[in-house]
PDB file of N, CA and C in Angstrom:
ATOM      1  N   UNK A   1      31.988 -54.188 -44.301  1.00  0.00           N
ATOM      2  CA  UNK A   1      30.737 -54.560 -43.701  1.00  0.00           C
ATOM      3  C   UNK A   1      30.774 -54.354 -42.187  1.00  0.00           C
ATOM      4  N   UNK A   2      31.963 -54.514 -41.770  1.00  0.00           N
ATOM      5  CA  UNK A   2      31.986 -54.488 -40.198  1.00  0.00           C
ATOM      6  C   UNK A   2      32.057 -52.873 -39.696  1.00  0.00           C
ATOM      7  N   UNK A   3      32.925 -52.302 -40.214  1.00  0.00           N
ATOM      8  CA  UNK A   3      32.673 -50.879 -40.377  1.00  0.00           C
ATOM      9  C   UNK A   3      31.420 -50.193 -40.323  1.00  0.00           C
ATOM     10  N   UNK A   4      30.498 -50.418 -41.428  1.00  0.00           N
ATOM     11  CA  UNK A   4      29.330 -49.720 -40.823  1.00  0.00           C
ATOM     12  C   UNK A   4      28.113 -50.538 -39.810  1.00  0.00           C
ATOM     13  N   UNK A   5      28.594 -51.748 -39.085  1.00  0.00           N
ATOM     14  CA  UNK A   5      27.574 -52.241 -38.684  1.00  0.00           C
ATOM     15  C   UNK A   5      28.246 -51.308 -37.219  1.00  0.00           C
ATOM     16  N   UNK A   6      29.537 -51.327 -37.112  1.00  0.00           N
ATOM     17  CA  UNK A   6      30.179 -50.150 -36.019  1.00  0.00           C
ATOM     18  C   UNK A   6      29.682 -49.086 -35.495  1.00  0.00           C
ATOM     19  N   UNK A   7      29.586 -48.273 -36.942  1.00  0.00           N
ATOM     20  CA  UNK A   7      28.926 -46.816 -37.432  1.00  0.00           C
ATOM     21  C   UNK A   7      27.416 -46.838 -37.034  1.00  0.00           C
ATOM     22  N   UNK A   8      26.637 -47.906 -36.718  1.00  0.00           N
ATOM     23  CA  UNK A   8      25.540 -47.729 -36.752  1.00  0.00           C
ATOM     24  C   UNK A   8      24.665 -48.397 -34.947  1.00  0.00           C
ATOM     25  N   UNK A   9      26.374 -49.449 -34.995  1.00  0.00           N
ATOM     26  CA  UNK A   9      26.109 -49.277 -33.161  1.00  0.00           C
ATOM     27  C   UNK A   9      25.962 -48.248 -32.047  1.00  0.00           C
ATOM     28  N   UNK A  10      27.310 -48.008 -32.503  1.00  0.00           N
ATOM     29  CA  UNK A  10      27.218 -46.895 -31.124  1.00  0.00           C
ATOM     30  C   UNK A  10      27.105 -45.712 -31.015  1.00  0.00           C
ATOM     31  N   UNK A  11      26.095 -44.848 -32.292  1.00  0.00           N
ATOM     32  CA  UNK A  11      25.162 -44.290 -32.149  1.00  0.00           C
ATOM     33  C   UNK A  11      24.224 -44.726 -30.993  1.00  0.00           C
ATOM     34  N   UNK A  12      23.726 -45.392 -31.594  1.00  0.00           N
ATOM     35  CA  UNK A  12      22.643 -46.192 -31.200  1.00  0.00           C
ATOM     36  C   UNK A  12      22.768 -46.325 -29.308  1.00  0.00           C
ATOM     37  N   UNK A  13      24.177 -47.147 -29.014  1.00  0.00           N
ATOM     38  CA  UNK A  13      23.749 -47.544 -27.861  1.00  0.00           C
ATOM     39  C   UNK A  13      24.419 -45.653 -26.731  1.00  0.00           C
ATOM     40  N   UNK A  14      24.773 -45.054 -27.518  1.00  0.00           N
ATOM     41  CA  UNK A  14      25.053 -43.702 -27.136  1.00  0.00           C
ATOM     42  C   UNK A  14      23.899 -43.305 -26.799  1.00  0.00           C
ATOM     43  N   UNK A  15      22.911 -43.196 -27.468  1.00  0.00           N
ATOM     44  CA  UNK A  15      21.574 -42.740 -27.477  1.00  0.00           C
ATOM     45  C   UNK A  15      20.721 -43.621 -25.719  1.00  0.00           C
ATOM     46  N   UNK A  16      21.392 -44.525 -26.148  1.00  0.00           N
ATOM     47  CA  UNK A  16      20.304 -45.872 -25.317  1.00  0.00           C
ATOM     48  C   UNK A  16      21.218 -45.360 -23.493  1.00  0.00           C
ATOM     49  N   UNK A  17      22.441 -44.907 -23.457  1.00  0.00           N
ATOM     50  CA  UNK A  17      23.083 -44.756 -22.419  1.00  0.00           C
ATOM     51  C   UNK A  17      22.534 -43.024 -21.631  1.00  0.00           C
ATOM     52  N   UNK A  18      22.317 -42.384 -22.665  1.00  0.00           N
ATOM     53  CA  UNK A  18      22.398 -40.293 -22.352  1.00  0.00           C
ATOM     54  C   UNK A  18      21.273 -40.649 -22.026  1.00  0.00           C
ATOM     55  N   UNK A  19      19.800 -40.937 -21.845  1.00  0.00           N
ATOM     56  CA  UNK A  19      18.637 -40.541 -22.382  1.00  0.00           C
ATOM     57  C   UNK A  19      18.383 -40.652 -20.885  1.00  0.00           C
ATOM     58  N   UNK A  20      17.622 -39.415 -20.593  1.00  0.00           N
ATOM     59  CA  UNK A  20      17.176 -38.827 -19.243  1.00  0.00           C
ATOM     60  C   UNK A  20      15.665 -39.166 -19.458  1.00  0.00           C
ATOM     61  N   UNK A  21      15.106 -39.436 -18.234  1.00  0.00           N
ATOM     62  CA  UNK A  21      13.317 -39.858 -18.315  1.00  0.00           C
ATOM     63  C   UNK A  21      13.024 -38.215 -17.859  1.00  0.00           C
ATOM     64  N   UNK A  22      11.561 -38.208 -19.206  1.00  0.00           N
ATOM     65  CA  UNK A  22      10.942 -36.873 -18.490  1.00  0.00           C
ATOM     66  C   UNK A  22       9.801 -37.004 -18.066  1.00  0.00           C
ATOM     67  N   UNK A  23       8.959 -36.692 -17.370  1.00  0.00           N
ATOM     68  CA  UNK A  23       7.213 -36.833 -17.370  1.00  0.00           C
ATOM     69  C   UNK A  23       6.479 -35.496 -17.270  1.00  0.00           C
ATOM     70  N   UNK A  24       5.566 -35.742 -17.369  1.00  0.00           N
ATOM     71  CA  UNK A  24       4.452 -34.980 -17.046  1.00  0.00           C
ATOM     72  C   UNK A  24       3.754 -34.127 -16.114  1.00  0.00           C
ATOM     73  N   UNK A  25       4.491 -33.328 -15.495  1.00  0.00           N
ATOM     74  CA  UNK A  25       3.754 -33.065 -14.183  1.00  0.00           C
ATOM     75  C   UNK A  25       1.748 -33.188 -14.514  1.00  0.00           C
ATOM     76  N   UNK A  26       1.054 -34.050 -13.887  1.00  0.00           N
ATOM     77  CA  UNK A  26      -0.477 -33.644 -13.361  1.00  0.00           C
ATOM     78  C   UNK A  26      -0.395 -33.251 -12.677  1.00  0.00           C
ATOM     79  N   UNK A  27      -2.030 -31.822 -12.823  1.00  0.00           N
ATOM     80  CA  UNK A  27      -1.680 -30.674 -11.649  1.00  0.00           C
ATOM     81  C   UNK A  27      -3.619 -31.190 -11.863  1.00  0.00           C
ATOM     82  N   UNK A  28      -3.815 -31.217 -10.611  1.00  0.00           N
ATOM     83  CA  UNK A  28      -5.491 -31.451 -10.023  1.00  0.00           C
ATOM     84  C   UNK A  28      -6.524 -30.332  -9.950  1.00  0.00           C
ATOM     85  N   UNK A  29      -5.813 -29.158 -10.357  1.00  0.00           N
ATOM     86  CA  UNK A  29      -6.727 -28.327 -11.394  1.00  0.00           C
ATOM     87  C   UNK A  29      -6.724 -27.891 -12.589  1.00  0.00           C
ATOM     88  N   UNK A  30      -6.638 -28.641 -13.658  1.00  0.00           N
ATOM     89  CA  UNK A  30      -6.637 -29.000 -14.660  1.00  0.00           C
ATOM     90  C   UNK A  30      -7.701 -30.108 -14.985  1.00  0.00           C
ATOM     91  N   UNK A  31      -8.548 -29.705 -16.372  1.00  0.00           N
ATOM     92  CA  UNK A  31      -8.996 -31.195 -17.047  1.00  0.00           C
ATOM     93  C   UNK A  31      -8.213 -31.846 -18.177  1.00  0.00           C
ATOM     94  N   UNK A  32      -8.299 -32.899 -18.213  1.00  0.00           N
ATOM     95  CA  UNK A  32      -7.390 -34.074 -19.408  1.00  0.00           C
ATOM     96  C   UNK A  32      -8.283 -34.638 -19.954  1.00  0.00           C
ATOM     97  N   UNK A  33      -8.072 -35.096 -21.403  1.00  0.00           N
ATOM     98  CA  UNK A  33      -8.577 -36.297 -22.021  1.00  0.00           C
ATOM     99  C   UNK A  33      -7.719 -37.506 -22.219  1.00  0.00           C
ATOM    100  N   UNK A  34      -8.248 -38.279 -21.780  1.00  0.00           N
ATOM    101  CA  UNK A  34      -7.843 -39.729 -22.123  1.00  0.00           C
ATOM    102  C   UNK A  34      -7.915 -40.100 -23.591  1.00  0.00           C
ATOM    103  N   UNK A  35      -7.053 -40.513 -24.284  1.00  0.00           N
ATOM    104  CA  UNK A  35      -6.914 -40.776 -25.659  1.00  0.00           C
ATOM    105  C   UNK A  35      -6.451 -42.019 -25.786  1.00  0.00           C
ATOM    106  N   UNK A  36      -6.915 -42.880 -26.307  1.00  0.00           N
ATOM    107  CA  UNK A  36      -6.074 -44.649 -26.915  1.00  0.00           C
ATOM    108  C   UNK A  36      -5.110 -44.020 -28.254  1.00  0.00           C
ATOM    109  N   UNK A  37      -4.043 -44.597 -28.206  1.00  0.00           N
ATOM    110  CA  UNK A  37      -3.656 -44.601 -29.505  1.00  0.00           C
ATOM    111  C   UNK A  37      -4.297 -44.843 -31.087  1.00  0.00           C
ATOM    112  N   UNK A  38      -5.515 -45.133 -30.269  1.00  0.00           N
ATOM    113  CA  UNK A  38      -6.264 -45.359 -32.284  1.00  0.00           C
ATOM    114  C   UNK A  38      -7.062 -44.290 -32.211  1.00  0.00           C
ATOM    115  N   UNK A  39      -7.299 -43.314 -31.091  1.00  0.00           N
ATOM    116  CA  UNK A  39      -7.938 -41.952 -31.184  1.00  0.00           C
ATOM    117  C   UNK A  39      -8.760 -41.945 -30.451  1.00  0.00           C
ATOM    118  N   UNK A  40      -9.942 -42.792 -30.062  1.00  0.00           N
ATOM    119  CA  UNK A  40     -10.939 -43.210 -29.084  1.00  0.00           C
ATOM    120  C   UNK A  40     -10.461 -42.808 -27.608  1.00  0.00           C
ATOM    121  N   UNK A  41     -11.310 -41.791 -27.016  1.00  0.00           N
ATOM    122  CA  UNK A  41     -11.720 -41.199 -25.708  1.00  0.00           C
ATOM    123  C   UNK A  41     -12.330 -42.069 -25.064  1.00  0.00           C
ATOM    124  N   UNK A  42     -11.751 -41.701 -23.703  1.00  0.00           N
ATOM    125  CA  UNK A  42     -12.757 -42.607 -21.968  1.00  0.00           C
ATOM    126  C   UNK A  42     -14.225 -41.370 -22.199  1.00  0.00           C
ATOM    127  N   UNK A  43     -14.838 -41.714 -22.412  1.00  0.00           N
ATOM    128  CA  UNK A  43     -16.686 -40.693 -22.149  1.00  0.00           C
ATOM    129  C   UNK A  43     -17.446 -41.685 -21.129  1.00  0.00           C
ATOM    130  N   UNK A  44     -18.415 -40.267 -20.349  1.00  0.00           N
ATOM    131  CA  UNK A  44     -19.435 -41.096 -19.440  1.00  0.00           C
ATOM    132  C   UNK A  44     -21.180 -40.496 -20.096  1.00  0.00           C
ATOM    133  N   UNK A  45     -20.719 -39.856 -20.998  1.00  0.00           N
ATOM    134  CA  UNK A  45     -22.256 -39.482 -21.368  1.00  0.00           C
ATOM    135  C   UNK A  45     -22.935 -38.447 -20.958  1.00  0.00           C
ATOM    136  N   UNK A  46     -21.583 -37.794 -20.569  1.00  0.00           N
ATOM    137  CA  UNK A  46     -22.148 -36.255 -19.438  1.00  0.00           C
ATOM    138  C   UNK A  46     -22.880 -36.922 -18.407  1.00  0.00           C
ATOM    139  N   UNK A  47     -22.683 -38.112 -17.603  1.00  0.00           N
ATOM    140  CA  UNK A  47     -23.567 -38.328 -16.790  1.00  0.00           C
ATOM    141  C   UNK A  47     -22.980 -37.913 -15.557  1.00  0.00           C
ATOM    142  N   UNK A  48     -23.426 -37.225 -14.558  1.00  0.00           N
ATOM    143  CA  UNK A  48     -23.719 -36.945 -13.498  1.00  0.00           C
ATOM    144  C   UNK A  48     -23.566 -37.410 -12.230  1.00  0.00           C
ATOM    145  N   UNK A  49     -23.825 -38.802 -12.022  1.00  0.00           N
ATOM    146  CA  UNK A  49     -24.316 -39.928 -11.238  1.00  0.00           C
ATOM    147  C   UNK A  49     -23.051 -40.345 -10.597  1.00  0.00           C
ATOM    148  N   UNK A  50     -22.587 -40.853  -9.865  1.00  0.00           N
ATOM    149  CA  UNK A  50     -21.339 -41.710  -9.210  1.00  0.00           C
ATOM    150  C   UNK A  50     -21.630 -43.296  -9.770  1.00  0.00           C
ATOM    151  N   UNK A  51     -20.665 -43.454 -10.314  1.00  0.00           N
ATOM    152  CA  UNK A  51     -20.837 -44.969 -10.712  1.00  0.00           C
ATOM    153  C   UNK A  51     -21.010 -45.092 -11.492  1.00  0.00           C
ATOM    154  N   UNK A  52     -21.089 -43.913 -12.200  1.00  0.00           N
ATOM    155  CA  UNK A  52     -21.721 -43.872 -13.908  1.00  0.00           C
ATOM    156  C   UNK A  52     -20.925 -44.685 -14.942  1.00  0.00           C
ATOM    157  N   UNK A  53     -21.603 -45.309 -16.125  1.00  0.00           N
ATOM    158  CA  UNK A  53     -20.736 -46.263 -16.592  1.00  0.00           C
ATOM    159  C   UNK A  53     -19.725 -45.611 -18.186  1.00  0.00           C
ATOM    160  N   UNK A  54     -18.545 -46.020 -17.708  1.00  0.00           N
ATOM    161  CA  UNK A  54     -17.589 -45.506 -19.293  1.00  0.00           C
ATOM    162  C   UNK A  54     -17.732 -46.175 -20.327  1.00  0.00           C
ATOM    163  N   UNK A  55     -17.241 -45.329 -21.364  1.00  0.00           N
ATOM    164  CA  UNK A  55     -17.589 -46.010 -23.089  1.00  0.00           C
ATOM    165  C   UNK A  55     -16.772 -45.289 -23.546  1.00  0.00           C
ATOM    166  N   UNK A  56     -16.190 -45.831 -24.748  1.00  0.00           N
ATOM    167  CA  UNK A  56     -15.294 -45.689 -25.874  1.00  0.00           C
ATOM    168  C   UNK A  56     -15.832 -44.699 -26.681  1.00  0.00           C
ATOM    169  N   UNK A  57     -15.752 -43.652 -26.913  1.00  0.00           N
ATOM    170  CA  UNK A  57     -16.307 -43.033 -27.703  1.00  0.00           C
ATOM    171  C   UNK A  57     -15.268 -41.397 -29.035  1.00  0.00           C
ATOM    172  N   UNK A  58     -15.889 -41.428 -29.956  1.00  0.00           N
ATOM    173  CA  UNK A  58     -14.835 -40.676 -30.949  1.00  0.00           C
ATOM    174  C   UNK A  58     -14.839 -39.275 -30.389  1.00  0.00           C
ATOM    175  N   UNK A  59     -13.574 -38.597 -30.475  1.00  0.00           N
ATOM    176  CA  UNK A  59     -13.060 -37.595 -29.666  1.00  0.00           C
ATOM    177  C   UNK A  59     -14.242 -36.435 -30.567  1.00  0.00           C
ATOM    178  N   UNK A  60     -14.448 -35.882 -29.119  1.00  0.00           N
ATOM    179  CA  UNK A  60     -15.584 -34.360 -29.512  1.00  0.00           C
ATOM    180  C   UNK A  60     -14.934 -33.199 -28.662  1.00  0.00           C
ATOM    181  N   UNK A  61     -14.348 -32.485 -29.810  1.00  0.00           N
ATOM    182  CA  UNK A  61     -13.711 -31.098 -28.874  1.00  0.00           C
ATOM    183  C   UNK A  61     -14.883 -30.506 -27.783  1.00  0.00           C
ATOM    184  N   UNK A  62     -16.502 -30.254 -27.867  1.00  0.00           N
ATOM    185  CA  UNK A  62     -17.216 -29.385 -27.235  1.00  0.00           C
ATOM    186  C   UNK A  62     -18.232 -30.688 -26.192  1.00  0.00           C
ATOM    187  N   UNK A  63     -17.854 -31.869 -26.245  1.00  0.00           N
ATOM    188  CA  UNK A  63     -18.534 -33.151 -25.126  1.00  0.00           C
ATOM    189  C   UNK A  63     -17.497 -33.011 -24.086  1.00  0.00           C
ATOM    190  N   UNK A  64     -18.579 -32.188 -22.474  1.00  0.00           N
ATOM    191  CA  UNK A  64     -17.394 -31.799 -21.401  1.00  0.00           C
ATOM    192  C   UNK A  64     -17.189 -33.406 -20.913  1.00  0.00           C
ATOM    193  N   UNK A  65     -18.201 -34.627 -21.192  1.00  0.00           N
ATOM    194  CA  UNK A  65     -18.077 -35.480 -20.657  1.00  0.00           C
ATOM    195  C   UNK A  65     -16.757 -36.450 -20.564  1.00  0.00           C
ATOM    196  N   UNK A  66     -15.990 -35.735 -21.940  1.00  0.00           N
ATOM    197  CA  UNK A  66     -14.704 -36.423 -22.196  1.00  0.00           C
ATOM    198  C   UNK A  66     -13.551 -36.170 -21.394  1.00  0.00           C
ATOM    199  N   UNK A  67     -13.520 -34.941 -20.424  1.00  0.00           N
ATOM    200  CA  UNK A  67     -12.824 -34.344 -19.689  1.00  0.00           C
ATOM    201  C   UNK A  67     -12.711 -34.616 -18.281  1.00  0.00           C
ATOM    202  N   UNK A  68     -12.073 -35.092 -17.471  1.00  0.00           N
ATOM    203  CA  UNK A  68     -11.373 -35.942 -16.690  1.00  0.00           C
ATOM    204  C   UNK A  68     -10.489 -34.736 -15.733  1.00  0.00           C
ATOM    205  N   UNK A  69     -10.877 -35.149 -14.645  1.00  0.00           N
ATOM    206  CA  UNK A  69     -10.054 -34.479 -13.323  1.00  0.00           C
ATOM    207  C   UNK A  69      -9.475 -35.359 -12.701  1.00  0.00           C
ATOM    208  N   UNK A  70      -8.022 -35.148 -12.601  1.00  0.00           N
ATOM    209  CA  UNK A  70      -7.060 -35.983 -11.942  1.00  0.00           C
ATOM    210  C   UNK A  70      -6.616 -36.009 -10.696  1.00  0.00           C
ATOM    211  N   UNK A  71      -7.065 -36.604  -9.592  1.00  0.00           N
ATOM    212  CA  UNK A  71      -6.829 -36.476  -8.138  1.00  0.00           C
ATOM    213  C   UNK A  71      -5.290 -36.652  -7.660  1.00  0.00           C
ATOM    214  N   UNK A  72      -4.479 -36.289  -7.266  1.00  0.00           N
ATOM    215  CA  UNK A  72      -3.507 -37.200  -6.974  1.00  0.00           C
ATOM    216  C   UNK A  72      -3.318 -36.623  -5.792  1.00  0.00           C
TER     217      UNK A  72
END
């Protein structure tokens, strides 16, 4: 029993020690969609306006409103 609880540690904390962080470069000409994990997009309604208000809405490949420019 002790044997494989062994076998199954230090895998494990091997894994938990190597593991390099990667990210994402954002590049500010590019558009993104915002996605929640349950699938639901940030949308403004194609609106136009400054201040315009966001909503939850189900992902639409051809709604540009879902598409998001990232300043950084």
């Amino acid at each position: 029993m002790k044997k494989i609880s062994v076998k199954l540690v230090l895998p494990v904390l091997g894994l938990l020690l190597c593991t390099k962080a990667v990210s994402q470069e954002i590049k500010s000409t590019e558009l993104y969609k915002i996605v929640s994990p349950a699938g639901w997009v940030i949308d403004n309604r194609q609106s136009m306006q400054n201040e315009a208000g966001l909503f939850l809405a189900q992902d639409n490949a051809t709604d540009e409103g879902q598409l998001w420019q990232i300043m950084i």
